[in-house]
Protein backbone atom coordinates (compact mmCIF):
# COMPACT_ATOMS: atom_id res chain seq x y z
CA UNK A 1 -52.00 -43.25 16.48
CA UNK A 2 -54.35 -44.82 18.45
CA UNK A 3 -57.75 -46.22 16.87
CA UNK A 4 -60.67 -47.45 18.39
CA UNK A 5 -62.78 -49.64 16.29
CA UNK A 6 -65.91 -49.93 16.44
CA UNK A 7 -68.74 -51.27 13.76
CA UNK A 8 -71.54 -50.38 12.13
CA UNK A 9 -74.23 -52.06 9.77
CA UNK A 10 -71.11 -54.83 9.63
CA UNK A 11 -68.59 -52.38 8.42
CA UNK A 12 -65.38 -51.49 10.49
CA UNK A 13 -64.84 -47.63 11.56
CA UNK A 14 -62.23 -46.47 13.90
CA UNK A 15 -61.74 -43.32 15.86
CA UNK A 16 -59.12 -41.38 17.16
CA UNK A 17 -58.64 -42.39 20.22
CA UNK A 18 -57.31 -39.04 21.18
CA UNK A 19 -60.55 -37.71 20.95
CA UNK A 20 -61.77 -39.66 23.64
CA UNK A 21 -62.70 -38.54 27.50
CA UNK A 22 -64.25 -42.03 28.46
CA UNK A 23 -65.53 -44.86 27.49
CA UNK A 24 -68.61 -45.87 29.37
CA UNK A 25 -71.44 -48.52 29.47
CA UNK A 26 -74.85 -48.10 27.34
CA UNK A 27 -76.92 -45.59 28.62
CA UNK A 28 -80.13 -45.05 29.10
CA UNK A 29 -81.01 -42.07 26.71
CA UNK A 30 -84.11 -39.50 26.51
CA UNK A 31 -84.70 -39.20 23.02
CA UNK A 32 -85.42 -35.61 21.73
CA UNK A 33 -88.65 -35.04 19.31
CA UNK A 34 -87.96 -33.90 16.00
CA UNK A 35 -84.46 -34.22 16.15
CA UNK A 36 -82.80 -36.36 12.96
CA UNK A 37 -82.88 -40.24 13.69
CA UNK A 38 -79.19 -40.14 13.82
CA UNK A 39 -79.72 -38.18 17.27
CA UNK A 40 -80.17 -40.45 19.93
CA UNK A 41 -81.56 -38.24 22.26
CA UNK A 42 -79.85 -36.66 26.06
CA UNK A 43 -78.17 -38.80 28.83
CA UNK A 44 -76.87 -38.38 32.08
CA UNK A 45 -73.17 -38.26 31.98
CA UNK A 46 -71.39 -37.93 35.61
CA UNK A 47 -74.53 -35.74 36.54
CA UNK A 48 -74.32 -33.39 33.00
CA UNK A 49 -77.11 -33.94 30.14
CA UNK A 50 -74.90 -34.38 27.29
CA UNK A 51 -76.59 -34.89 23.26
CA UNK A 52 -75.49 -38.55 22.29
CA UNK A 53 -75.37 -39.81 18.33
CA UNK A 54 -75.93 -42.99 17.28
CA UNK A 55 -73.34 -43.68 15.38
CA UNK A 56 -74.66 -47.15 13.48
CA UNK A 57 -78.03 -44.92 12.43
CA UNK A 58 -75.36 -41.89 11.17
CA UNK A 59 -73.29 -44.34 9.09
CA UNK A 60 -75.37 -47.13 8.51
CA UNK A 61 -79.12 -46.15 8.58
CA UNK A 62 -79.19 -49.04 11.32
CA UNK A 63 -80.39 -48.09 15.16
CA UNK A 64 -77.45 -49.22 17.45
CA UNK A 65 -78.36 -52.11 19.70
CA UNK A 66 -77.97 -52.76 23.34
CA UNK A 67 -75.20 -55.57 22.82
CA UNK A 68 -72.75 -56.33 25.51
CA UNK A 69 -70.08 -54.43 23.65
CA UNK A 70 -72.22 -51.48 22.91
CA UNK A 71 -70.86 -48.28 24.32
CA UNK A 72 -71.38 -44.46 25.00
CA UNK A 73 -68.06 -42.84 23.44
CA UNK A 74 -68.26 -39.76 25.40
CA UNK A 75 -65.66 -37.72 23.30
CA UNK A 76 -64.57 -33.83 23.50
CA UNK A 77 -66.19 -32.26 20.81
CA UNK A 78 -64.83 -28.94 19.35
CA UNK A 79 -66.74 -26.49 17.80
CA UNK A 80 -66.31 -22.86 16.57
CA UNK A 81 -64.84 -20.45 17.43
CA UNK A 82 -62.51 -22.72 19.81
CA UNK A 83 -65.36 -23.89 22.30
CA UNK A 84 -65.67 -27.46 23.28
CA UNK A 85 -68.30 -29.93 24.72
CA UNK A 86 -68.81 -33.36 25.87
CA UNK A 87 -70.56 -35.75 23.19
CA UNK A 88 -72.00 -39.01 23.00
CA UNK A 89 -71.39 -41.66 20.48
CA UNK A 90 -73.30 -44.77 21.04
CA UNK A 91 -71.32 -47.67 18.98
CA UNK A 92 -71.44 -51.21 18.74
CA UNK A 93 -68.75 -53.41 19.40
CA UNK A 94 -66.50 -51.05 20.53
CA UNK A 95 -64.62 -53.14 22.68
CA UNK A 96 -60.69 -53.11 20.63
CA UNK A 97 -58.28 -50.72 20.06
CA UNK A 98 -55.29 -50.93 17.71
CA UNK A 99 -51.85 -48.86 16.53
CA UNK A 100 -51.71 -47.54 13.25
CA UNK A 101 -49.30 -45.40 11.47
CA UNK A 102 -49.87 -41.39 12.29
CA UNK A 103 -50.08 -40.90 8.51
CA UNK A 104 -53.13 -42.85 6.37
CA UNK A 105 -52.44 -46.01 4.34
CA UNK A 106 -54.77 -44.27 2.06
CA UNK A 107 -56.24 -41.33 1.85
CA UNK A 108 -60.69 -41.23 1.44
CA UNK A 109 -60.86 -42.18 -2.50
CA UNK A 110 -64.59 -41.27 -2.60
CA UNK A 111 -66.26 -37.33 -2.15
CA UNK A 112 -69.68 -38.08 -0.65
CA UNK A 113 -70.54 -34.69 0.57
CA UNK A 114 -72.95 -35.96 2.71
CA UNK A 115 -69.85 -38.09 4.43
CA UNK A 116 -67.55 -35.47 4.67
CA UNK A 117 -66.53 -37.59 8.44
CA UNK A 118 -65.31 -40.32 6.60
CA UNK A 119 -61.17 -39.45 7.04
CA UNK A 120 -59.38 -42.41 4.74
CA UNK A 121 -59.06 -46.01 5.64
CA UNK A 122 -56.36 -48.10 7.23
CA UNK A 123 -55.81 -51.88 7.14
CA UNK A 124 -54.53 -53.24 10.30
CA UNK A 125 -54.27 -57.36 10.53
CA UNK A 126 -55.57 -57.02 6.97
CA UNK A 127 -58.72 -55.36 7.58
CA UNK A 128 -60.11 -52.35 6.22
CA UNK A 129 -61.08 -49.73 8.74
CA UNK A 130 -62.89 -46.61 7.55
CA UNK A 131 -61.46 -43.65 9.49
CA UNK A 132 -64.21 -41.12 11.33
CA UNK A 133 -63.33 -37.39 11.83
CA UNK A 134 -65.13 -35.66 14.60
CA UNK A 135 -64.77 -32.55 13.16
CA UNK A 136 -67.11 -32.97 10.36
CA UNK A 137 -69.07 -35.61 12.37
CA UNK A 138 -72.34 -33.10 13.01
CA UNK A 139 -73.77 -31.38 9.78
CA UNK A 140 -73.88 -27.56 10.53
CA UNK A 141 -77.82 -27.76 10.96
CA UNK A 142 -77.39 -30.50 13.94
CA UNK A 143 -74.38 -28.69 15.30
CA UNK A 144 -76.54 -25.65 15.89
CA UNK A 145 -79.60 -27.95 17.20
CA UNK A 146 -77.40 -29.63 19.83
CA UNK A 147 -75.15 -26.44 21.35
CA UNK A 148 -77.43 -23.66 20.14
CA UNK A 149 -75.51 -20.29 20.68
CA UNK A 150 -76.07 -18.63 23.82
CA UNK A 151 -78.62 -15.35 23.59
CA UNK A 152 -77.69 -12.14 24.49
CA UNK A 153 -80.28 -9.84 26.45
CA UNK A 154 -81.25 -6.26 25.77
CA UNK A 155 -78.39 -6.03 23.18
CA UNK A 156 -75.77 -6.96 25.86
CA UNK A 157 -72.63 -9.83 25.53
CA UNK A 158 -73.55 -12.94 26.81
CA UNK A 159 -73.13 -13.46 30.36
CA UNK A 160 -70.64 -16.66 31.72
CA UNK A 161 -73.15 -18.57 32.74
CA UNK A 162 -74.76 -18.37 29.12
CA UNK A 163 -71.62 -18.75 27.76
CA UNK A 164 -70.79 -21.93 29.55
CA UNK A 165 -74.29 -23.66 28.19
């Protein structure tokens, strides 16, 4: 497997890099009111408005900065019942990629409910990389804040057009 490392509040993550659609330069991003701090806001991504995460304030409690190797992860992000969406992950340093073993070194040791994203650790080279799981990346209450489900009108289905937002 693939990883692409990346850090945050000086700790070492890594994501599949499977996951990924493209890996792009900082953006400039409209922040949304009320949304958790971990939600960076909107951006413009090849003319779509896609949600972007900050992935240091998620993990670490740290804003992400706007360092040369700061990037906008724009990953497919699956969601129930087998729908899909672009989604931004701002992270720092993600500028490396390394080969790992399909199976875990070790699987996550420590339950913190509130971490459930946190997928085991590896140790290329020697160091330990925490593993991130974009499935239980977004909490169920930003999940629904981000790709709200489409309404339907007058009791009917949702049209395609709905069903696409």
């Amino acid at each position: 497997m693939l990883l692409l490392i990346f850090e945050a509040g000086g700790q070492t993550y890594g994501l599949d890099a499977a996951t990924l659609i493209e890996v792009a330069p900082y953006p400039l991003c409209v922040p949304l009111p009320h949304a958790p701090a971990f939600v960076a806001g909107i951006a413009n991504w090849r003319g779509k408005t896609i949600p972007v995460l900050d992935l240091p304030a998620l993990l670490a409690g740290t804003r992400a900065r706007a360092l040369l190797g700061t990037r906008l992860l724009v990953v497919e992000y699956r969601r129930p019942p087998g729908r899909s969406n672009p989604l931004g992950l701002l992270a720092e340093r993600a500028v490396e990629t390394v080969v790992v073993e399909e199976k875990r070194s070790a699987p996550q040791t420590v339950a913190i409910p509130d971490a459930a994203y946190l997928d085991g650790t590896v140790t290329p080279g020697g160091k330990l990389v925490q593993c991130v799981s974009l499935d239980e990346l977004l909490p169920e209450s930003v999940r629904a804040l981000l790709y709200p489900e489409p309404i339907a009108r007058d009791g009917e289905p949702p049209s395609a057009s709905q069903e696409a937002a």
